[in-house]
Protein backbone atom coordinates (compact mmCIF):
# COMPACT_ATOMS: atom_id res chain seq x y z
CA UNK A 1 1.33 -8.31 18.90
CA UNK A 2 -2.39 -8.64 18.84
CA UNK A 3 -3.72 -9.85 15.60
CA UNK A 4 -6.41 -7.24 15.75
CA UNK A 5 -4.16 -4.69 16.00
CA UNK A 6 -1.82 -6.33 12.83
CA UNK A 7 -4.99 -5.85 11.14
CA UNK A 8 -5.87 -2.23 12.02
CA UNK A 9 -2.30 -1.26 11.35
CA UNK A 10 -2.38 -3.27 7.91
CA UNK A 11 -5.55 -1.24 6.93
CA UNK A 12 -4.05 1.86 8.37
CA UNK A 13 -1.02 1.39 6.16
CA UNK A 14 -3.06 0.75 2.93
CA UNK A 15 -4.96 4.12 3.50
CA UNK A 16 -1.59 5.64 3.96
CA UNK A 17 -0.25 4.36 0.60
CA UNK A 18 -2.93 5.45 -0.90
CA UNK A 19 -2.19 9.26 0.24
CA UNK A 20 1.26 9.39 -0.26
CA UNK A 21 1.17 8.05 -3.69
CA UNK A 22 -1.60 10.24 -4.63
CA UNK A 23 0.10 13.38 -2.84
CA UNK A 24 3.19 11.98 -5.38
CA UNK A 25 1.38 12.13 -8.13
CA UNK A 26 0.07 15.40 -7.80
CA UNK A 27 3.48 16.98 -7.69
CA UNK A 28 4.67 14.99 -10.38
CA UNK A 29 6.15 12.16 -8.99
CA UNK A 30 6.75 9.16 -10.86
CA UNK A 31 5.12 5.53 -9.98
CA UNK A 32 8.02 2.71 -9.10
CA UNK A 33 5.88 -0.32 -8.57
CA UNK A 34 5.88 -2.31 -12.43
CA UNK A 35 2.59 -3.45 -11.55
CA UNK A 36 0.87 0.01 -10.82
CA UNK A 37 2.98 1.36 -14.16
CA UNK A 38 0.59 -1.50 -15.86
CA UNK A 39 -2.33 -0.65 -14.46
CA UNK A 40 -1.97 3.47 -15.38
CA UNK A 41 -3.73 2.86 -18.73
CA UNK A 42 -6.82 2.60 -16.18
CA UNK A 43 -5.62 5.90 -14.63
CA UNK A 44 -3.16 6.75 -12.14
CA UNK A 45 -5.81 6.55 -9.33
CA UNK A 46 -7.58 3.82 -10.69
CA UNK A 47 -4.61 1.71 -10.24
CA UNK A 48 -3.60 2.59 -7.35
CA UNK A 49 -7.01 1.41 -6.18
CA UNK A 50 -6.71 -1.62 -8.22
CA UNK A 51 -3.21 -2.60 -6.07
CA UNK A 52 -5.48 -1.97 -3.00
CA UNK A 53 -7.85 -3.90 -3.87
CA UNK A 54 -5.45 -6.81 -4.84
CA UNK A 55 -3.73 -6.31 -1.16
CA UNK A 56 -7.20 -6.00 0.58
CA UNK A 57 -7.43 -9.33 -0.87
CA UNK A 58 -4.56 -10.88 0.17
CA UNK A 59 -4.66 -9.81 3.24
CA UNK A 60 -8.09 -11.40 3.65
CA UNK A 61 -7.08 -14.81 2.18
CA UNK A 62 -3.89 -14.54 5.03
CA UNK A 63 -6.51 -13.93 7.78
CA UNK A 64 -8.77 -16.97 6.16
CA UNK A 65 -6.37 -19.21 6.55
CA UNK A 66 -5.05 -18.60 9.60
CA UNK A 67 -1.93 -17.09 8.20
CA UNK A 68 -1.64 -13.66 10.57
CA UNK A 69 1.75 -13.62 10.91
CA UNK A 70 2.27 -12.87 7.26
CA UNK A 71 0.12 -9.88 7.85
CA UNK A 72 2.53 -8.62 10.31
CA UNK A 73 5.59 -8.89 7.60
CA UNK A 74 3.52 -7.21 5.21
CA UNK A 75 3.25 -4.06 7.64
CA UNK A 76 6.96 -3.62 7.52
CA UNK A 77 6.86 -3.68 3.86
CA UNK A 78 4.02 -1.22 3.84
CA UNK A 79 5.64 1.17 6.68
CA UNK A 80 8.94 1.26 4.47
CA UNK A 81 6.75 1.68 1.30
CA UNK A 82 5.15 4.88 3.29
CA UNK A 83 8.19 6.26 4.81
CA UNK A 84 9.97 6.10 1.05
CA UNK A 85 6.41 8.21 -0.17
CA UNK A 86 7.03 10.61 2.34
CA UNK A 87 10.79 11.01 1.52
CA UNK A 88 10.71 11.71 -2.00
CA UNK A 89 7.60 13.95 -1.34
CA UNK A 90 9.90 15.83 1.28
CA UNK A 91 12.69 15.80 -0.75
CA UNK A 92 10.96 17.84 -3.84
């Protein structure tokens, strides 16, 4: 796979995340992730942001250093991460 397109489909993902988890919360859903339930003193958006931010990051540090196949792992994580969103949205 093209790293270009590991990197589209990376951001793509994040954007995604976002969504689903604010589609969760507005009907209700709870938040999983310990490290968003930390940040929700901020507000539930705000950390969800925050986590972005954080894997924006990352992601940038694994492109730095030459590191693009960790980018590609990542997306599975992420597509999972979205497909489990869109599940327990379904499911309600």
């Amino acid at each position: 796979m093209d790293w270009s397109l590991s990197l589209q489909v990376f951001l793509y993902l994040q954007v995604l995340d976002v969504l689903t988890t604010w589609l969760g919360f507005r009907i209700r859903l709870s938040e999983a992730s310990p490290f968003i339930r930390m940040l929700m003193g901020l507000g539930p958006m705000a950390a969800v942001l925050g986590s972005k931010v954080l894997a924006l990051g990352l992601g940038a540090v694994c492109v730095w250093s030459g590191r693009l196949h960790v980018i590609r792992l990542i997306n599975y994580w992420y597509a999972a991460l979205v497909i489990w969103n869109l599940a327990l949205i379904l499911s309600r």
